[in-house]
PDB file of N, CA and C in Angstrom:
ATOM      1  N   UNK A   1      -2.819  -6.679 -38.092  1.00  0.00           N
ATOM      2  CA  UNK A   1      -4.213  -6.348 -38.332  1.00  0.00           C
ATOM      3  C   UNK A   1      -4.687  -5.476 -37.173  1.00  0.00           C
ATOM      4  N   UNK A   2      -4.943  -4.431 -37.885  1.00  0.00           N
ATOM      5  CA  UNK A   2      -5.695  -3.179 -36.675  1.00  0.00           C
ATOM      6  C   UNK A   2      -6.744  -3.833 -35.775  1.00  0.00           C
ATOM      7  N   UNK A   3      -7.300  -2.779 -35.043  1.00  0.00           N
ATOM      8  CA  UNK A   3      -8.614  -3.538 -34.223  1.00  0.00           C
ATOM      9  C   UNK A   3      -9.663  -2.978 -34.949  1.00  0.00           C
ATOM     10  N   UNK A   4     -10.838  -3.793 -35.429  1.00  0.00           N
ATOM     11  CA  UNK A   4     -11.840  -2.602 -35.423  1.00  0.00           C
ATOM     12  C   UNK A   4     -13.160  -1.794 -34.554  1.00  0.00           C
ATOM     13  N   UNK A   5     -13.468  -1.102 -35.054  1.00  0.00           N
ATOM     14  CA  UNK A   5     -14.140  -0.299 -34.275  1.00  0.00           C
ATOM     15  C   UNK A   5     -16.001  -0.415 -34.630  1.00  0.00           C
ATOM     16  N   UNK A   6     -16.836  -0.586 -33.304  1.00  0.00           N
ATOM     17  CA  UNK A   6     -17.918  -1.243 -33.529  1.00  0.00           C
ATOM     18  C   UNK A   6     -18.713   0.054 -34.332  1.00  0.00           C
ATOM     19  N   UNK A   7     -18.559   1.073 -35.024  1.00  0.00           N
ATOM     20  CA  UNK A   7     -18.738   1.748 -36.176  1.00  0.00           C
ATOM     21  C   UNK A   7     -18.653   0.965 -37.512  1.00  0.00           C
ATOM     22  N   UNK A   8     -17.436   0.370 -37.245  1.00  0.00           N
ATOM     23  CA  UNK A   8     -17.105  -0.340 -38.792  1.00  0.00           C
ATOM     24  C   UNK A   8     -17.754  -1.730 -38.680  1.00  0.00           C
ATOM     25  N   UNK A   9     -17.841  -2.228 -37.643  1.00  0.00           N
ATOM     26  CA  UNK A   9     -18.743  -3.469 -37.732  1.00  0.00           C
ATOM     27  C   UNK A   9     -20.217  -2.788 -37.965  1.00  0.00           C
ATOM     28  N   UNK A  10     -20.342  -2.293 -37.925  1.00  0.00           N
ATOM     29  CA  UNK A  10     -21.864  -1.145 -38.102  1.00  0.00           C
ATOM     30  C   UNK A  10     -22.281  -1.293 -39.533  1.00  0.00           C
ATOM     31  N   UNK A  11     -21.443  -0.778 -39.916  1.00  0.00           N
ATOM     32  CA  UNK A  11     -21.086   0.155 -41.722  1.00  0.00           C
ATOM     33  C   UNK A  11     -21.149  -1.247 -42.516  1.00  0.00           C
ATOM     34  N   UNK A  12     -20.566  -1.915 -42.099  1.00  0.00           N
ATOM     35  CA  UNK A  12     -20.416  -3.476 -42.909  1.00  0.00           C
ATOM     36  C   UNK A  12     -21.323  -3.942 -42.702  1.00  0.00           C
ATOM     37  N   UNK A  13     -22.677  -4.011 -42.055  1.00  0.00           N
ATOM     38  CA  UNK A  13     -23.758  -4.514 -41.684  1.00  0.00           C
ATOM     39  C   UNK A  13     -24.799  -3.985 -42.350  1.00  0.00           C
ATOM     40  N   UNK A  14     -24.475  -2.505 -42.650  1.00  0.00           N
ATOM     41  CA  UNK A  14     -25.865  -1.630 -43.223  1.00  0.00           C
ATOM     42  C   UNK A  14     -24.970  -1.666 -44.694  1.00  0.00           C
ATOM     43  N   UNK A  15     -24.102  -2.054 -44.854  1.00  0.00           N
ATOM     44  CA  UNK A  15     -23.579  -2.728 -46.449  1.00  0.00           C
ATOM     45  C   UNK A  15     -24.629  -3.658 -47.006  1.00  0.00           C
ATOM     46  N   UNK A  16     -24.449  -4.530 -45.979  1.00  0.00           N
ATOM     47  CA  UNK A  16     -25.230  -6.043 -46.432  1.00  0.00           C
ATOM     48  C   UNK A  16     -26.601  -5.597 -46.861  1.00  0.00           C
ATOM     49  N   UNK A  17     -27.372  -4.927 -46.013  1.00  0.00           N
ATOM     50  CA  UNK A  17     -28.797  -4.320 -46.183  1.00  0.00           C
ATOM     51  C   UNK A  17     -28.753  -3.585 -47.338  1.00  0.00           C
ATOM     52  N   UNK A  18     -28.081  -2.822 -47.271  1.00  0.00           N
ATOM     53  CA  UNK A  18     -27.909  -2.116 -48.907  1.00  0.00           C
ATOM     54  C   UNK A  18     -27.530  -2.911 -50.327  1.00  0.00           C
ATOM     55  N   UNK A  19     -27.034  -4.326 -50.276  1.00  0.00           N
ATOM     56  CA  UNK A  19     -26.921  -4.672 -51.004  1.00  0.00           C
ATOM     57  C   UNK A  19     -25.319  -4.717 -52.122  1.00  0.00           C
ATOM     58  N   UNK A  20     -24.426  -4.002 -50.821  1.00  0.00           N
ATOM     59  CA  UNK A  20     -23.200  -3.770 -51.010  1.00  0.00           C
ATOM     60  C   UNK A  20     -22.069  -4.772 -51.082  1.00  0.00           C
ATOM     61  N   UNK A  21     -22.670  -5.036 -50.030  1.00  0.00           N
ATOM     62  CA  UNK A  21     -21.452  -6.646 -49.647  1.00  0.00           C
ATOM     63  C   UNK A  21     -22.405  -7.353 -49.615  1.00  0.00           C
ATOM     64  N   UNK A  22     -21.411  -8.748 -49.095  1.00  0.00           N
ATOM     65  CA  UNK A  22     -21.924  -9.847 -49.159  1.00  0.00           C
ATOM     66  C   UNK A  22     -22.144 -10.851 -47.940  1.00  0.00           C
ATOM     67  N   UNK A  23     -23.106 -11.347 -47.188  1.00  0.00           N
ATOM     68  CA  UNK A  23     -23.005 -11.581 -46.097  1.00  0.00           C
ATOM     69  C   UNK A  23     -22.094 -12.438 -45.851  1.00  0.00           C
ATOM     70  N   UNK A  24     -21.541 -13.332 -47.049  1.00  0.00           N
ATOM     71  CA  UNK A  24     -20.192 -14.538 -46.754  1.00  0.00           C
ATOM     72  C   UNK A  24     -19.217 -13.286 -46.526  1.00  0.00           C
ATOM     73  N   UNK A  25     -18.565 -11.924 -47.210  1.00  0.00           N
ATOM     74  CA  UNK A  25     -17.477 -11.466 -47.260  1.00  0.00           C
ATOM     75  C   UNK A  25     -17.689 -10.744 -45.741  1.00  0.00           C
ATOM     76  N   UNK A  26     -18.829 -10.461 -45.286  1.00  0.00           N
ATOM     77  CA  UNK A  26     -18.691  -9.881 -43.657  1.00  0.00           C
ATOM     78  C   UNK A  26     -18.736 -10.651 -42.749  1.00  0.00           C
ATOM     79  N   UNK A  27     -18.924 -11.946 -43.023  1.00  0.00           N
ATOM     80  CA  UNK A  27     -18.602 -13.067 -42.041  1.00  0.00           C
ATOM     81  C   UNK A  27     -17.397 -13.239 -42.171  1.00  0.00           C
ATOM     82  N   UNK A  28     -16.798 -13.690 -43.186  1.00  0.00           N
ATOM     83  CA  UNK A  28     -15.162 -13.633 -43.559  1.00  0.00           C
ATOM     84  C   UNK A  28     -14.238 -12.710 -42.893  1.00  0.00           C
ATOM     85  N   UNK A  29     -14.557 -11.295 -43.018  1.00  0.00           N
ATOM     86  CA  UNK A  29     -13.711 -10.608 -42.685  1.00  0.00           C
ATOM     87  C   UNK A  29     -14.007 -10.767 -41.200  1.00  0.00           C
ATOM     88  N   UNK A  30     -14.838 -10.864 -40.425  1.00  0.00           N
ATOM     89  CA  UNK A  30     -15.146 -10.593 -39.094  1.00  0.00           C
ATOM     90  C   UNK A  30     -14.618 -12.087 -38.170  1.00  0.00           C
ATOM     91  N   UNK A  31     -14.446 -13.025 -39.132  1.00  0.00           N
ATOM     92  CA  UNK A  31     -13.867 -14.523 -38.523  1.00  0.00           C
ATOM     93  C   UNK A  31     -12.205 -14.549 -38.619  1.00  0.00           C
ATOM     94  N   UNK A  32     -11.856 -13.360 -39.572  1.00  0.00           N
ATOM     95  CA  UNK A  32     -10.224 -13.230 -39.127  1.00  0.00           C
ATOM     96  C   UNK A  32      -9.949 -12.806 -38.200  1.00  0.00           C
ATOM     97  N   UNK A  33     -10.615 -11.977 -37.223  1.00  0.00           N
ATOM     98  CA  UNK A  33     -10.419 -12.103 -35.713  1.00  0.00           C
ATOM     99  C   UNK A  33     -10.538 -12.808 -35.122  1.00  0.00           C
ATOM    100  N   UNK A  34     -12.210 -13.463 -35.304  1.00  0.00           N
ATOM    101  CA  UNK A  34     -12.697 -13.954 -34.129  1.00  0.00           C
ATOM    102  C   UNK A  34     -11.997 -15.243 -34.138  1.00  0.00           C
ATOM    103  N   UNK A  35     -10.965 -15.960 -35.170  1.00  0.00           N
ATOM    104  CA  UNK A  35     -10.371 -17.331 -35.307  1.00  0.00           C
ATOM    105  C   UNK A  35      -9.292 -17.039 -34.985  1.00  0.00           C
ATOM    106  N   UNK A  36      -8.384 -16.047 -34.521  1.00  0.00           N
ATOM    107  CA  UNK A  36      -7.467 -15.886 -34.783  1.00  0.00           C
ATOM    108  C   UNK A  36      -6.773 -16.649 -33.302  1.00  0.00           C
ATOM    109  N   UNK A  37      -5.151 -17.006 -33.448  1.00  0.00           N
ATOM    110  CA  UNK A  37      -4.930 -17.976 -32.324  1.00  0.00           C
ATOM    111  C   UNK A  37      -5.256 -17.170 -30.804  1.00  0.00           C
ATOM    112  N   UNK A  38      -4.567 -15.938 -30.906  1.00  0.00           N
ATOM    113  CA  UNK A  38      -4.532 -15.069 -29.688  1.00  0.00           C
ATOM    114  C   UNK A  38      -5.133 -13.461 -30.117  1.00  0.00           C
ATOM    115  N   UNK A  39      -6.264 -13.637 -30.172  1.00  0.00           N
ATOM    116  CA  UNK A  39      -7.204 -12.220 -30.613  1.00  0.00           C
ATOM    117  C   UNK A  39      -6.587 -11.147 -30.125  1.00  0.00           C
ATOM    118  N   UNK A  40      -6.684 -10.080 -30.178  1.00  0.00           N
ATOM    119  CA  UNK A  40      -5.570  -8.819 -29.919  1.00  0.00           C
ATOM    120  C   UNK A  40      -7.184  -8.034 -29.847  1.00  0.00           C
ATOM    121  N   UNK A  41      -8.200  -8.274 -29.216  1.00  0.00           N
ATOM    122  CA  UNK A  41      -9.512  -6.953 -29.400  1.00  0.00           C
ATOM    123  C   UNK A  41      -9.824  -6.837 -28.125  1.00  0.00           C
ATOM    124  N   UNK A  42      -9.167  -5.687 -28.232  1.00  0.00           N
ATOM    125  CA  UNK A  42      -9.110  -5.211 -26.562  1.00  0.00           C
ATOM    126  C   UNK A  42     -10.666  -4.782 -25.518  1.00  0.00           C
ATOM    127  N   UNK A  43     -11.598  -4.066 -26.333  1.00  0.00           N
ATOM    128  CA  UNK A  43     -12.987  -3.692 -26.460  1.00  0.00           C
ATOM    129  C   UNK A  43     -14.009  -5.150 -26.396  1.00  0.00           C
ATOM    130  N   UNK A  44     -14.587  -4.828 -25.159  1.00  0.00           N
ATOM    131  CA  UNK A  44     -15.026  -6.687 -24.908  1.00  0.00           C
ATOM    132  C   UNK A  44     -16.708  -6.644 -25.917  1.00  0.00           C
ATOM    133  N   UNK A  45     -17.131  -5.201 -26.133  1.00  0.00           N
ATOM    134  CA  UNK A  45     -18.267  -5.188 -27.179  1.00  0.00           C
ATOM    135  C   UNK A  45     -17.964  -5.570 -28.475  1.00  0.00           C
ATOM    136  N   UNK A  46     -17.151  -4.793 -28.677  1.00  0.00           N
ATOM    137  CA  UNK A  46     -16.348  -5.141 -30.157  1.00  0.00           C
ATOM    138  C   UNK A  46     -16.017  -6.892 -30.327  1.00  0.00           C
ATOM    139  N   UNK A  47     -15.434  -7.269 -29.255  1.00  0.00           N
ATOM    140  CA  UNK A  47     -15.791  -8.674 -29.444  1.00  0.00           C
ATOM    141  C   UNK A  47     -16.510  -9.665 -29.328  1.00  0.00           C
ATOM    142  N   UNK A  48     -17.760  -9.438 -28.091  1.00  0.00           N
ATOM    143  CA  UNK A  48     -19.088  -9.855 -28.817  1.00  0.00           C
ATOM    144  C   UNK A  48     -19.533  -9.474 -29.899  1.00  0.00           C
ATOM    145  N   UNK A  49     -19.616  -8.551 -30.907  1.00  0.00           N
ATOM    146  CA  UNK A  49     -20.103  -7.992 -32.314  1.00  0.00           C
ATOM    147  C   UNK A  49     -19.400  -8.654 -32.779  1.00  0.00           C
ATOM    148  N   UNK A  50     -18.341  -9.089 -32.924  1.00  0.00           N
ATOM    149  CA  UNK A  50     -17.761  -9.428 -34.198  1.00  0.00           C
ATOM    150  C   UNK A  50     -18.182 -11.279 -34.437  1.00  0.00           C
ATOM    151  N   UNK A  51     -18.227 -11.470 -33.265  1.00  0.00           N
ATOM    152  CA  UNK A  51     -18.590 -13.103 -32.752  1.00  0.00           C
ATOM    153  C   UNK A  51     -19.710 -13.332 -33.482  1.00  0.00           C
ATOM    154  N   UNK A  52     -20.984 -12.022 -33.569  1.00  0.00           N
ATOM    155  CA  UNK A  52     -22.162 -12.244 -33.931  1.00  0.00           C
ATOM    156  C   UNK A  52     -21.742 -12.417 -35.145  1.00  0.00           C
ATOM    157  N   UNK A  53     -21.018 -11.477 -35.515  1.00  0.00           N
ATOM    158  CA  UNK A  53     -21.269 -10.824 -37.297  1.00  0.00           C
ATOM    159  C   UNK A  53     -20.531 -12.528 -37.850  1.00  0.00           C
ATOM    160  N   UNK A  54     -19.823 -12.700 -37.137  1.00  0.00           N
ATOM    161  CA  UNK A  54     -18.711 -14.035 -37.958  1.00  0.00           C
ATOM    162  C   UNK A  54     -20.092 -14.868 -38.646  1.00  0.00           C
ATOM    163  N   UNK A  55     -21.541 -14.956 -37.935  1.00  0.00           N
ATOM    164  CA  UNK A  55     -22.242 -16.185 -38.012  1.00  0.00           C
ATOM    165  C   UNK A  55     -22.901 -15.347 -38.953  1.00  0.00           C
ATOM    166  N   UNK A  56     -23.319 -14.313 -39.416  1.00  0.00           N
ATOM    167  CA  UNK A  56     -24.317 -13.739 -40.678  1.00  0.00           C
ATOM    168  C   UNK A  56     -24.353 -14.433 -41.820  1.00  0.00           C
ATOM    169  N   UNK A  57     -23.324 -15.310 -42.051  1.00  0.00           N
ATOM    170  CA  UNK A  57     -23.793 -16.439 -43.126  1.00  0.00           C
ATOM    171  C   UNK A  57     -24.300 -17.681 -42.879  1.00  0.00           C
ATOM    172  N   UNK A  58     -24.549 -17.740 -41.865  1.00  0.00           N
ATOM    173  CA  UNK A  58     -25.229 -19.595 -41.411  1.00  0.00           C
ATOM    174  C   UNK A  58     -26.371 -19.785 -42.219  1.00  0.00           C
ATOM    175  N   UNK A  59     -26.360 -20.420 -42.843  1.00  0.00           N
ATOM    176  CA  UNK A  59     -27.557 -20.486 -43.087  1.00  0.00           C
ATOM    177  C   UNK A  59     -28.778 -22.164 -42.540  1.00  0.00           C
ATOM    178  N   UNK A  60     -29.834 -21.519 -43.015  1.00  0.00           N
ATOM    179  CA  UNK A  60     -30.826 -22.316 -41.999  1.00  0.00           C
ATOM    180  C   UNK A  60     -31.083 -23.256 -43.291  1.00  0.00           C
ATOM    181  N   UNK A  61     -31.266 -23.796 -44.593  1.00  0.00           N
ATOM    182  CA  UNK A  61     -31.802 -24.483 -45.058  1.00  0.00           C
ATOM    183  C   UNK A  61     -30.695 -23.922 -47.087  1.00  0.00           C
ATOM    184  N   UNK A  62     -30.887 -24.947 -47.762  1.00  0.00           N
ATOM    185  CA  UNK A  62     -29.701 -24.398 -48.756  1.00  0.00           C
ATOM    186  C   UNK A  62     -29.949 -22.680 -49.687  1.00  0.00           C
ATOM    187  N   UNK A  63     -31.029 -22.471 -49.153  1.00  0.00           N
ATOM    188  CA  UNK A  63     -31.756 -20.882 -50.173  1.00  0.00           C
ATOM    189  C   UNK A  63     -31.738 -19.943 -48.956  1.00  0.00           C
ATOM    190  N   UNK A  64     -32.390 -20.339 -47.424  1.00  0.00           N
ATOM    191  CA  UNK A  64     -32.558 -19.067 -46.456  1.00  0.00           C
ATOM    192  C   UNK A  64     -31.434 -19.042 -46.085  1.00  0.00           C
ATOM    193  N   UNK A  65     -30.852 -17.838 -45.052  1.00  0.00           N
ATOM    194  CA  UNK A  65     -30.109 -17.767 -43.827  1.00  0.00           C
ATOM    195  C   UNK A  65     -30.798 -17.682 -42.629  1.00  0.00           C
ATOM    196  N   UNK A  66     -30.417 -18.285 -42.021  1.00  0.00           N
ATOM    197  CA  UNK A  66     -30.596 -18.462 -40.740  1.00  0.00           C
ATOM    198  C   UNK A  66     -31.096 -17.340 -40.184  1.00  0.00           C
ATOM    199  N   UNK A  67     -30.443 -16.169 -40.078  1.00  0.00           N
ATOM    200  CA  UNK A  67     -30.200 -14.967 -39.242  1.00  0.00           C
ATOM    201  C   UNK A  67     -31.263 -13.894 -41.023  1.00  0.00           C
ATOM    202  N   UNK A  68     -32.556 -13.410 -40.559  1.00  0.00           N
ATOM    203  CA  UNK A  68     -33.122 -12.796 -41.457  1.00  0.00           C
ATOM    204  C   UNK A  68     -32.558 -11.434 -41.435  1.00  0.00           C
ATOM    205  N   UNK A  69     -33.153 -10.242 -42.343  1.00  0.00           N
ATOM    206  CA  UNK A  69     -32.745  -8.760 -42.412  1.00  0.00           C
ATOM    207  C   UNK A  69     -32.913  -8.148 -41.039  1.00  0.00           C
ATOM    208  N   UNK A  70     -34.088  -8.441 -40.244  1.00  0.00           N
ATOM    209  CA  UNK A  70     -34.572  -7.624 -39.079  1.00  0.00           C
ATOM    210  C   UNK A  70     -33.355  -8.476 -37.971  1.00  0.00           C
ATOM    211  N   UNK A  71     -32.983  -9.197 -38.214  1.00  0.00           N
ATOM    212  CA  UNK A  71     -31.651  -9.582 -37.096  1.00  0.00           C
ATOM    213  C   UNK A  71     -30.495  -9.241 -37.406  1.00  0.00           C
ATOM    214  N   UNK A  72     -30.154  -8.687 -38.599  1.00  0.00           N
ATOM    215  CA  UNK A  72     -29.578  -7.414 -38.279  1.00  0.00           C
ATOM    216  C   UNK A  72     -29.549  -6.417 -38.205  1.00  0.00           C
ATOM    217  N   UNK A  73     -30.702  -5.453 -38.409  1.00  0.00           N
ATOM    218  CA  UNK A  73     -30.827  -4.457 -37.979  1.00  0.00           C
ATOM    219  C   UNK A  73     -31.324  -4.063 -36.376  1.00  0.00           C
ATOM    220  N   UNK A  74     -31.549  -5.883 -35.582  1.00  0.00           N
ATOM    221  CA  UNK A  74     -31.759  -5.666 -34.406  1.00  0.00           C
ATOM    222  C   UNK A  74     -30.515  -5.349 -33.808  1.00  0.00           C
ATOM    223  N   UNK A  75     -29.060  -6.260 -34.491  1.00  0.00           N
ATOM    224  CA  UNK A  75     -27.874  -6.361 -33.981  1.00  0.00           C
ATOM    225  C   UNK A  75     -27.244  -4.695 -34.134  1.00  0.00           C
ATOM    226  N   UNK A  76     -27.783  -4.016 -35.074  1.00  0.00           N
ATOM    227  CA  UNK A  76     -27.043  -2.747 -35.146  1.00  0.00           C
ATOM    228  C   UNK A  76     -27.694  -1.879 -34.185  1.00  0.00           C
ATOM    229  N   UNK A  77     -29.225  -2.227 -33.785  1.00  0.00           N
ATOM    230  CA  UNK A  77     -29.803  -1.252 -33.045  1.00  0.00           C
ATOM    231  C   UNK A  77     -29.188  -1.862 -31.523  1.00  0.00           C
ATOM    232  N   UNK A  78     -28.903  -3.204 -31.437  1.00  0.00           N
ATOM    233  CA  UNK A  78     -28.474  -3.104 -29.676  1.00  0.00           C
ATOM    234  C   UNK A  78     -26.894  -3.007 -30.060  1.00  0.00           C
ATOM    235  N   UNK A  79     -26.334  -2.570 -30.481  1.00  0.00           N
ATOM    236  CA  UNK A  79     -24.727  -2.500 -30.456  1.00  0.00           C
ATOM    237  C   UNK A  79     -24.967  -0.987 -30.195  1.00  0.00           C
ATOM    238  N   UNK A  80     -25.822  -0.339 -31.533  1.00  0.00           N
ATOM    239  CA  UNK A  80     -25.545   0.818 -31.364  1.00  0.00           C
ATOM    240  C   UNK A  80     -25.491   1.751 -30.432  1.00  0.00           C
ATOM    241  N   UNK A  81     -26.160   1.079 -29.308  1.00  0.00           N
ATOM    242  CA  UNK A  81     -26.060   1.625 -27.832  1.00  0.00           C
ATOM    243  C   UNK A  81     -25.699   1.069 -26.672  1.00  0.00           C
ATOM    244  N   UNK A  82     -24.907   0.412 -27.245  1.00  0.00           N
ATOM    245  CA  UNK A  82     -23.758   0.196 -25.967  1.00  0.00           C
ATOM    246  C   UNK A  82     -22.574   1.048 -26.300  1.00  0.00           C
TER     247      UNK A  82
END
């Protein structure tokens, strides 16, 4: 499994907002790293982002999530500049 690049953790985020994906399938994909026995993500941003993104499905009660729309578009606006 490649590394990815905090672009593509980006793109998968403004998915969700768009209505593209699914916030379980970008937590999913982003927890096959972050679970993995010996992580291989060399980029120490990239691996705080992905840590975040793993939790985008928590949810706070059985209908909300936890984490609303404007927390992630806060998460894309402080990634996006680092």
């Amino acid at each position: 499994m490649g590394q990815p690049t905090k672009e593509e953790i980006i793109n998968k985020l403004n998915m969700i907002l768009q209505g593209k994906l699914s916030r379980e399938d970008v937590a999913d994909w982003a927890s096959e790293y972050v679970m993995q026995d010996e992580p291989n993500i060399v980029d120490d941003i990239v691996w705080d982002f992905l840590q975040v993104v793993s939790g985008v499905d928590l949810k706070d009660s059985p209908e909300e999530y936890l984490h609303v729309e404007q927390d992630i578009k806060d998460w894309i606006k402080k990634y996006s500049n680092k």
